[in-house]
Protein backbone atom coordinates (compact mmCIF):
# COMPACT_ATOMS: atom_id res chain seq x y z
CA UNK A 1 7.54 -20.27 3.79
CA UNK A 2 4.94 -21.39 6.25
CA UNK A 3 1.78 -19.80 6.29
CA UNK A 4 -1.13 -19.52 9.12
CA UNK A 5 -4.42 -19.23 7.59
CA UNK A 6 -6.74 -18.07 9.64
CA UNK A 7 -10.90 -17.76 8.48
CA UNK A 8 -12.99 -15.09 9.12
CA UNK A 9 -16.73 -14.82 9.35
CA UNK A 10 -18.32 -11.43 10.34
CA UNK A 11 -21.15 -12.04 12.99
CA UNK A 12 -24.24 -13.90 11.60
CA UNK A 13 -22.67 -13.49 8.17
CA UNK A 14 -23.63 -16.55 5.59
CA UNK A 15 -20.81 -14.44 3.74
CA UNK A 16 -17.44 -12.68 4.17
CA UNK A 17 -15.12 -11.27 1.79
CA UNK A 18 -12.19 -9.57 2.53
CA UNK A 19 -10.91 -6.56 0.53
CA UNK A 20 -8.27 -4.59 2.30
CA UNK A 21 -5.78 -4.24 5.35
CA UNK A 22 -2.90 -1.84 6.37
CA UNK A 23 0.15 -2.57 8.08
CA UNK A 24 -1.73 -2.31 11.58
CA UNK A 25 -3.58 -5.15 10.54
CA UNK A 26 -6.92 -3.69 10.16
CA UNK A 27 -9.23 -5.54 7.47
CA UNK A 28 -12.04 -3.69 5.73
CA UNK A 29 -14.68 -5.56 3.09
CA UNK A 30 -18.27 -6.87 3.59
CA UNK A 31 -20.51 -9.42 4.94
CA UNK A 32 -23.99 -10.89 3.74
CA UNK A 33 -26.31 -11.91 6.67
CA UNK A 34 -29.48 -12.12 3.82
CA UNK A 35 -30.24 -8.55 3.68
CA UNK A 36 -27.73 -7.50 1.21
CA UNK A 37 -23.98 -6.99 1.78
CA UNK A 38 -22.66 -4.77 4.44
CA UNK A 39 -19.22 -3.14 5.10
CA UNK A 40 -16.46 -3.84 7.66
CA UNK A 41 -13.87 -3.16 9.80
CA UNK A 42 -12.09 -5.85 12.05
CA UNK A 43 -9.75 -4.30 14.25
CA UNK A 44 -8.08 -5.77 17.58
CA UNK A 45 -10.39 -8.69 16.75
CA UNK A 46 -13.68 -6.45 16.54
CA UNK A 47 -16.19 -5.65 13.99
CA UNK A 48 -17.65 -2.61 13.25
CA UNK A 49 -20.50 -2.20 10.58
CA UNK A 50 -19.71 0.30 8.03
CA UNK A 51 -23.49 1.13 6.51
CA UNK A 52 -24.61 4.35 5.07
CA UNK A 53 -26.43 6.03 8.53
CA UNK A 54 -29.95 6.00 6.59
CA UNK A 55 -29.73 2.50 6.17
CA UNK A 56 -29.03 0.73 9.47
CA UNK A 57 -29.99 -2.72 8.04
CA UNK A 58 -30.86 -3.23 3.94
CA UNK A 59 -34.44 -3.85 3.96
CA UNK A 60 -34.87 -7.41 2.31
CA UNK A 61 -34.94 -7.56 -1.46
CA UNK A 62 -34.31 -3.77 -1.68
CA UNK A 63 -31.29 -4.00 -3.64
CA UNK A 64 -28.93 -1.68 -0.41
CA UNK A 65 -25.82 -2.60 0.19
CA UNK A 66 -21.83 -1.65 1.26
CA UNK A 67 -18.56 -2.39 0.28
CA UNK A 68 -15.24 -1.47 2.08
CA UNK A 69 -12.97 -1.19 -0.34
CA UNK A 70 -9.63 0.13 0.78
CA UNK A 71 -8.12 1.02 4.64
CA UNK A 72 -4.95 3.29 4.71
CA UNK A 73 -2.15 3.34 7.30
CA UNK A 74 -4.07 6.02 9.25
CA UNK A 75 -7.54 4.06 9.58
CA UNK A 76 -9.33 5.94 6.69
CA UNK A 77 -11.76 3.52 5.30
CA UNK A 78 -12.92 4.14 1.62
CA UNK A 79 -15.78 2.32 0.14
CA UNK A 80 -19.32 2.73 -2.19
CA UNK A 81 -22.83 2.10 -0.80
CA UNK A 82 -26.31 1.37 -2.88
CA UNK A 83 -29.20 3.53 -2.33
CA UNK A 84 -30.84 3.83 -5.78
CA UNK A 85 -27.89 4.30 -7.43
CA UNK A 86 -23.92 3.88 -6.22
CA UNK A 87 -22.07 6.54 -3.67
CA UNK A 88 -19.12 6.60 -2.22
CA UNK A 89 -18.51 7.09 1.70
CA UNK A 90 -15.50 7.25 3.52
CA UNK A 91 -15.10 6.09 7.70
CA UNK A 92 -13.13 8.03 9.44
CA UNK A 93 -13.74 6.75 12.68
CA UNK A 94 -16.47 7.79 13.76
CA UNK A 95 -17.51 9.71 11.24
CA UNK A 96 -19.18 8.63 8.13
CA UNK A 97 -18.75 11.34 5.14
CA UNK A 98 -20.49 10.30 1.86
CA UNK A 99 -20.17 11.59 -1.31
CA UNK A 100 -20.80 11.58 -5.31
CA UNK A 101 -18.90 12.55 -8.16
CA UNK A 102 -19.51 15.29 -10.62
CA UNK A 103 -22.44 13.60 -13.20
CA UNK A 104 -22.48 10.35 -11.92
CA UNK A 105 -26.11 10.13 -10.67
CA UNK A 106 -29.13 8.42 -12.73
CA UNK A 107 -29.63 5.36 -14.14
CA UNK A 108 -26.44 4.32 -15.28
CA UNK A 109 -24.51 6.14 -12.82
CA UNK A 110 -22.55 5.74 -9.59
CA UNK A 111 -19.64 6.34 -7.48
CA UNK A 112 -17.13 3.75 -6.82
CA UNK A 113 -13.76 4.26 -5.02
CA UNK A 114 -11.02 2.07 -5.42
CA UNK A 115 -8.02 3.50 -3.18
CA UNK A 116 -7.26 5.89 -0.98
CA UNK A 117 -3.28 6.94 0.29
CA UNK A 118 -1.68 7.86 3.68
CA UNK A 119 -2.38 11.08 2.79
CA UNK A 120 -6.04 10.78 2.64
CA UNK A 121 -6.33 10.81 -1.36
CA UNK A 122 -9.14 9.32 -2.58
CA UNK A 123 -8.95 7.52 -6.61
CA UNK A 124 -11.70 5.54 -8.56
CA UNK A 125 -14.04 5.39 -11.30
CA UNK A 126 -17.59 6.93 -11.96
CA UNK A 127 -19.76 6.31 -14.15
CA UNK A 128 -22.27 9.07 -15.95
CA UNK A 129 -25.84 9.08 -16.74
CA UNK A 130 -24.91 7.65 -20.11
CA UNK A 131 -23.02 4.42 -18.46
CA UNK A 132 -19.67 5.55 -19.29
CA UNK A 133 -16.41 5.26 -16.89
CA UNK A 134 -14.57 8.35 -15.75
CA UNK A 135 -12.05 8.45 -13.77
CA UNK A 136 -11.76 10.70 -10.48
CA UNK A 137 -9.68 11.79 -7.14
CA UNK A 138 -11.09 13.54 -3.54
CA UNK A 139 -9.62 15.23 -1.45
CA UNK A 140 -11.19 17.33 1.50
CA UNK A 141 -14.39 17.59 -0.61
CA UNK A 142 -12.71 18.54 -4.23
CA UNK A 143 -13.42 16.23 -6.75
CA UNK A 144 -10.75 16.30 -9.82
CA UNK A 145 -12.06 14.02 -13.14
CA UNK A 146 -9.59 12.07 -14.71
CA UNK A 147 -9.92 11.47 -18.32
CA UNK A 148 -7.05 10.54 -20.35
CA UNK A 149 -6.56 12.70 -23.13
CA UNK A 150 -8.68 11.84 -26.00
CA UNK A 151 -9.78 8.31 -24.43
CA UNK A 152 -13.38 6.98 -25.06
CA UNK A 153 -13.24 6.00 -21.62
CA UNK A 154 -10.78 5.95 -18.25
CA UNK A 155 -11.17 3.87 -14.79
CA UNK A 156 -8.49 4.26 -12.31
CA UNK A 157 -7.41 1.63 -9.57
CA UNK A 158 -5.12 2.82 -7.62
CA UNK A 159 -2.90 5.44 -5.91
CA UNK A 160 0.82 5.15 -3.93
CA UNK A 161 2.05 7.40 -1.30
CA UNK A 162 3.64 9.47 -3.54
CA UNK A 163 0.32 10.75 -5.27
CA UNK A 164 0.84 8.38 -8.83
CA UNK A 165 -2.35 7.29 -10.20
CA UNK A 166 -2.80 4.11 -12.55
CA UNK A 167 -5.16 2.85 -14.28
CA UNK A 168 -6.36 2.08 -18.21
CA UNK A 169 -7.88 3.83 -20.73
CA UNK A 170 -9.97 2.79 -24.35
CA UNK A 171 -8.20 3.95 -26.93
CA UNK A 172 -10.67 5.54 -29.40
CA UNK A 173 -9.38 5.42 -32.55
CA UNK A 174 -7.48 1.73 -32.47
CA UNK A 175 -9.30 -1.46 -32.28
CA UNK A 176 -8.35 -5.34 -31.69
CA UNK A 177 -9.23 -8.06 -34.32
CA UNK A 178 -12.13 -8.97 -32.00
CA UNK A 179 -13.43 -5.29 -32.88
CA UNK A 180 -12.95 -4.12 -28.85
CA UNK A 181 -11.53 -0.51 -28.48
CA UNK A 182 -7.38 -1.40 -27.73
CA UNK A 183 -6.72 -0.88 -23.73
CA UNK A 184 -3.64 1.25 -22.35
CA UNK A 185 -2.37 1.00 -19.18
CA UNK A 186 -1.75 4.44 -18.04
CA UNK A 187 -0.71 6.71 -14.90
CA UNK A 188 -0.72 9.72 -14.11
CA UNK A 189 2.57 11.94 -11.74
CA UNK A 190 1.99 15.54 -11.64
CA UNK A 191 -0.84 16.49 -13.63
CA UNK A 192 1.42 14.37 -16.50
CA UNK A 193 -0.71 11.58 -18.14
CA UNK A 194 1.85 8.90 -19.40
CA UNK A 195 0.98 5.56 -21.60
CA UNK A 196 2.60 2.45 -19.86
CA UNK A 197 2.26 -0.43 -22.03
CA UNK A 198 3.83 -3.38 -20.77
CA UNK A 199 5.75 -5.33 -21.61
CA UNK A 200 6.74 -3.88 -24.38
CA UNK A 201 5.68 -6.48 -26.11
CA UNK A 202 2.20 -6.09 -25.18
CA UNK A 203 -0.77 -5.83 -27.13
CA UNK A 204 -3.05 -4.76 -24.30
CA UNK A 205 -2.29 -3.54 -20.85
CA UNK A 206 -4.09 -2.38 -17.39
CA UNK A 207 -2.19 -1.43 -14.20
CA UNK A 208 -4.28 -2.28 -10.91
CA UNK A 209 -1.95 -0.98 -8.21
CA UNK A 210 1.35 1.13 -7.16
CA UNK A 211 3.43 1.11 -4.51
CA UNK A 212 5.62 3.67 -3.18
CA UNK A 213 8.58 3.07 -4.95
CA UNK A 214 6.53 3.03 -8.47
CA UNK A 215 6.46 -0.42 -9.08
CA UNK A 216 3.01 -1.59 -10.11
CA UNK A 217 1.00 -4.91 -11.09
CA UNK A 218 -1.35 -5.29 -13.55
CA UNK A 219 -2.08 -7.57 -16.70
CA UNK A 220 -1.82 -7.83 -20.59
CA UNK A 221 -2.61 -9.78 -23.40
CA UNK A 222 -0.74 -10.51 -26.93
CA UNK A 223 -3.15 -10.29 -29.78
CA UNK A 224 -6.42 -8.23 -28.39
CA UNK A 225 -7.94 -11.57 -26.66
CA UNK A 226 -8.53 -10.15 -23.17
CA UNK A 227 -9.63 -13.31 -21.75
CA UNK A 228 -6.22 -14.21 -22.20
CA UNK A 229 -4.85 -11.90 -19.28
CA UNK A 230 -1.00 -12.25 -18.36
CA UNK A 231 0.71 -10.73 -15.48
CA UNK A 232 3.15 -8.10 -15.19
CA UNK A 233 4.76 -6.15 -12.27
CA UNK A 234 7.85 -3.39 -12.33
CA UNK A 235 8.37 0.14 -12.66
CA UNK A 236 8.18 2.27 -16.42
CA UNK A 237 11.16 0.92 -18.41
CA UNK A 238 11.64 -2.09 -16.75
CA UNK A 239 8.38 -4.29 -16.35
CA UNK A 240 8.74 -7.73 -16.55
CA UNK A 241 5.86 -10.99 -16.91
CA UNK A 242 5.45 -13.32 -14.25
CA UNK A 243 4.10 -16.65 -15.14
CA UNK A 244 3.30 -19.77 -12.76
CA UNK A 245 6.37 -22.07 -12.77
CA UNK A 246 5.60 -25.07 -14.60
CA UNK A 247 2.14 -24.19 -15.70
CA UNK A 248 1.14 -25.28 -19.13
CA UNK A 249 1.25 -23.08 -21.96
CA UNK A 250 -1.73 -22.30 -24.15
CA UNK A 251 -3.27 -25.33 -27.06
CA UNK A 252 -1.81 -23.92 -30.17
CA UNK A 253 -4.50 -25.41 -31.64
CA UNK A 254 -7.54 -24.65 -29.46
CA UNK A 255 -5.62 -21.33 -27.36
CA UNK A 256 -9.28 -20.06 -26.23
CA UNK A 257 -10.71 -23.70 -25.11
CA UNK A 258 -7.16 -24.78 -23.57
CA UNK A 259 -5.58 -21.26 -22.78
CA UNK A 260 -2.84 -22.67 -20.16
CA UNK A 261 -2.66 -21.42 -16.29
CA UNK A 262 -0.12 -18.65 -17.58
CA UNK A 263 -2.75 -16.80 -19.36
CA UNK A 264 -5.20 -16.69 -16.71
CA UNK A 265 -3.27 -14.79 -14.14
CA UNK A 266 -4.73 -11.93 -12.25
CA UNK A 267 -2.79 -9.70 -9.81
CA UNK A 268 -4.37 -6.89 -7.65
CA UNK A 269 -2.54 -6.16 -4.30
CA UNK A 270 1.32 -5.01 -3.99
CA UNK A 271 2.97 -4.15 -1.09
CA UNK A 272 6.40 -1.79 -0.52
CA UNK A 273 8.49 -4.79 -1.09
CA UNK A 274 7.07 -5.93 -4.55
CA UNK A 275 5.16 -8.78 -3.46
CA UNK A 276 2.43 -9.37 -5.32
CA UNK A 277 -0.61 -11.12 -4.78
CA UNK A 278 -4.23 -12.25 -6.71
CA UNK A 279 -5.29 -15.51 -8.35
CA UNK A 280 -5.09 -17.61 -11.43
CA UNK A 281 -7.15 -20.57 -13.34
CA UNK A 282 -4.92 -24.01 -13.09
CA UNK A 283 -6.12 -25.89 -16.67
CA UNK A 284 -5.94 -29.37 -15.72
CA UNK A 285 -6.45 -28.93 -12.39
CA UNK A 286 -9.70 -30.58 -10.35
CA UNK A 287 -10.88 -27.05 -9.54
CA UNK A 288 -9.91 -25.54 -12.71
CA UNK A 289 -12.90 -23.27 -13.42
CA UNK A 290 -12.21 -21.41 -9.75
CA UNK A 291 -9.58 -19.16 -8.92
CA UNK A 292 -6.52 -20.32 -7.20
CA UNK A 293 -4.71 -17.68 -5.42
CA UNK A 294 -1.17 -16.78 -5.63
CA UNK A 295 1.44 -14.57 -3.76
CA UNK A 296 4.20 -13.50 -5.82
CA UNK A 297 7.85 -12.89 -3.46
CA UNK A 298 9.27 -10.14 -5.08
CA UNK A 299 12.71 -10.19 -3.27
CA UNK A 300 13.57 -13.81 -4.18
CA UNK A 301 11.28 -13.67 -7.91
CA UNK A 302 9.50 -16.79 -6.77
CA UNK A 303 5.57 -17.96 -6.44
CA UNK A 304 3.62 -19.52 -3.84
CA UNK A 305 0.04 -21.40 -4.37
CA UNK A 306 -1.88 -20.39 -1.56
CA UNK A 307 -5.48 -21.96 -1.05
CA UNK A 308 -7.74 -22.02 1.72
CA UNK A 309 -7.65 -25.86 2.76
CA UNK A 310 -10.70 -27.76 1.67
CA UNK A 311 -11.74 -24.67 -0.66
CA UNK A 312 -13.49 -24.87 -4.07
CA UNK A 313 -12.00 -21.29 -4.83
CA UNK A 314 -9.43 -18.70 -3.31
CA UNK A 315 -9.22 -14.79 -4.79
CA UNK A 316 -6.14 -12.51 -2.73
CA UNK A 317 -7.16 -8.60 -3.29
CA UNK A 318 -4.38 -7.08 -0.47
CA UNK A 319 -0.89 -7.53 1.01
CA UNK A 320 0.17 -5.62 3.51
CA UNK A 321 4.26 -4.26 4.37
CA UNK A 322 4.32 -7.27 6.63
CA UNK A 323 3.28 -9.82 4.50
CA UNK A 324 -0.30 -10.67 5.67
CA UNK A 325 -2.47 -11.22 3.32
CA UNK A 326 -6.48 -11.20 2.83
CA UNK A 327 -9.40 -12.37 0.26
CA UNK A 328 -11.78 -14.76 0.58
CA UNK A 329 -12.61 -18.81 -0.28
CA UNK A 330 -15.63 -20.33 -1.04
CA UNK A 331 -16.09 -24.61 0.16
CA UNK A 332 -19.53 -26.60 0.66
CA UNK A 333 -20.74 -24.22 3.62
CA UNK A 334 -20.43 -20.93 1.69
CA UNK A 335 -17.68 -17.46 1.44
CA UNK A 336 -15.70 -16.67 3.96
CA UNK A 337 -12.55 -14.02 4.75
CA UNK A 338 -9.40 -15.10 5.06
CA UNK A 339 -6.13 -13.80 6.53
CA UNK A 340 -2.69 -15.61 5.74
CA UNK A 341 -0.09 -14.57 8.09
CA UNK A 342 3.87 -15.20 7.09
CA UNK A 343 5.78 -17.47 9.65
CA UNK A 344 2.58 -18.24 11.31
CA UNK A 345 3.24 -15.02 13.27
């Protein structure tokens, strides 16, 4: 399938990374100009800086700065800003509402949303005074925390249309051989908290998005290694691995050293039409210590390497319905956005 990529470098930014767009083709993330990183919108080929109000410009050194995480089909821009300690804001254009989650304030702590619906539901993960991750949702100003029942810990990543949650959890009483709490992938439908590991065959899991239809992508591992991350996509019951065609498998001799390209494979965005996108490490390959980014087509079950030309690195985080995708690539004069457009349209 041809692809236009097209780069894009916020104004005066020695850095650009792109985190999220909706089907109107509006792209939220954050630049770096030297003070610290600061939010974004580009829409209709404009930029708008997305800063908490108090701090117009991080002062130098001062350790401010803005992420836009998420946009959803309505323009509602979620995100989590530095002042001390981590909040979370969201843009509704043009007003700037921030906010923190029950406990998670003091050293340690912080606020850090991860998705937000078409209905204007906010998910993510905070973390308490202590350092530990909670999960939580927002919605007109009412904070719900999402623990999994009986989990040391919970972080949640994302949330569909339909109000479905997923996430992971640490399982507190079950440990891998490398003496790490064991991880569930989890969501949540109704107030009803349901495991989902997957495959079934999994050791470990952890779910990173949802669409509409249920179907979500995440990762797994075999034995407890989680530096040995597979991929996975599908809905409860019928979840299926996805491995780079071709790619070596791991050294049975030396499987950490030599772990082969399907074990290093990393999906975050999904769209309505199961395609999948994120990035992998290619063992063997000249830039095999940086990401190379994938898009998985989930009508036809096929992949498609996707890097920025002339780029040391490429990392995908969303997809949108149409197919236009954006992340970010790194080559000798620094980070920049990118948006790949399908059919060069």
């Amino acid at each position: 399938m041809p692809i236009l990529f097209t780069t894009i470098n916020a104004p005066a930014a020695a850095d650009t990374d792109a985190y999220g767009i909706n089907n109107a083709g509006q792209i939220v993330g954050s630049y770096n100009t030297g003070d610290g990183p600061q939010g974004f919108l580009l829409s209709g080929g404009s930029y708008t800086t997305l800063n908490d109000p108090s701090i117009v410009t991080p002062p130098i050194g001062s350790g401010h700065y803005t992420v836009a995480t998420r946009i959803n089909g309505s323009g509602q821009i979620v995100g989590y800003y530095n002042v001390w300690f981590t909040h979370g804001f969201i843009y509704n254009s043009p007003t700037y509402t921030t906010f923190d989650s029950p406990n998670a304030s003091g050293a340690g702590g912080g606020t850090f949303p991860q998705g937000i619906n078409d209905a204007g539901v906010v998910v993510g993960e905070m973390f308490d005074s202590n350092g530990n991750p909670h999960g939580f949702s927002h919605t007109a100003g009412v904070f719900k925390v999402i623990d999994f029942p009986g989990a040391l810990f919970t972080q949640v990543f994302g949330i569909n249309d339909n109000g479905v949650i997923v996430g992971l959890y640490g399982d507190a009483a079950n440990f891998t051989p490398f003496g790490y709490n064991v991880i569930h992938a989890f969501q949540l439908a109704n107030g009803i908290f349901t495991t989902v590991d997957t495959p079934p065959f999994a050791y470990e899991s952890y779910a990173y998005s949802i669409n509409k239809s249920g179907a979500m992508v995440g990762g797994y591992d075999k034995d407890g290694d989680q530096s040995q991350n597979y991929a996975f996509i599908g809905s409860p019951g019928s979840f299926a691995p996805f491995t780079l065609p071709g790619a070596p498998g791991e050294n049975p001799i030396f499987p950490t050293l030599f772990p082969g390209s399907d074990t290093q494979t990393i999906p975050f965005g999904l769209n309505n039409q199961n395609d999948a996108v994120g990035f992998y490490y290619e063992f063997g390959d000249v830039n095999d210590f940086f990401p190379q980014a994938f898009v998985w087509y989930g009508q036809t079950k096929t992949w498609q390497k996707l890097n920025a030309p002339n780029a040391w690195y490429t990392d995908f985080y969303g997809i949108n319905d149409k197919g236009t995708i954006v992340g970010d690539y790194q080559n000798r004069t620094g980070v920049h956005g990118v948006v790949l457009t399908p059919g060069g349209k």
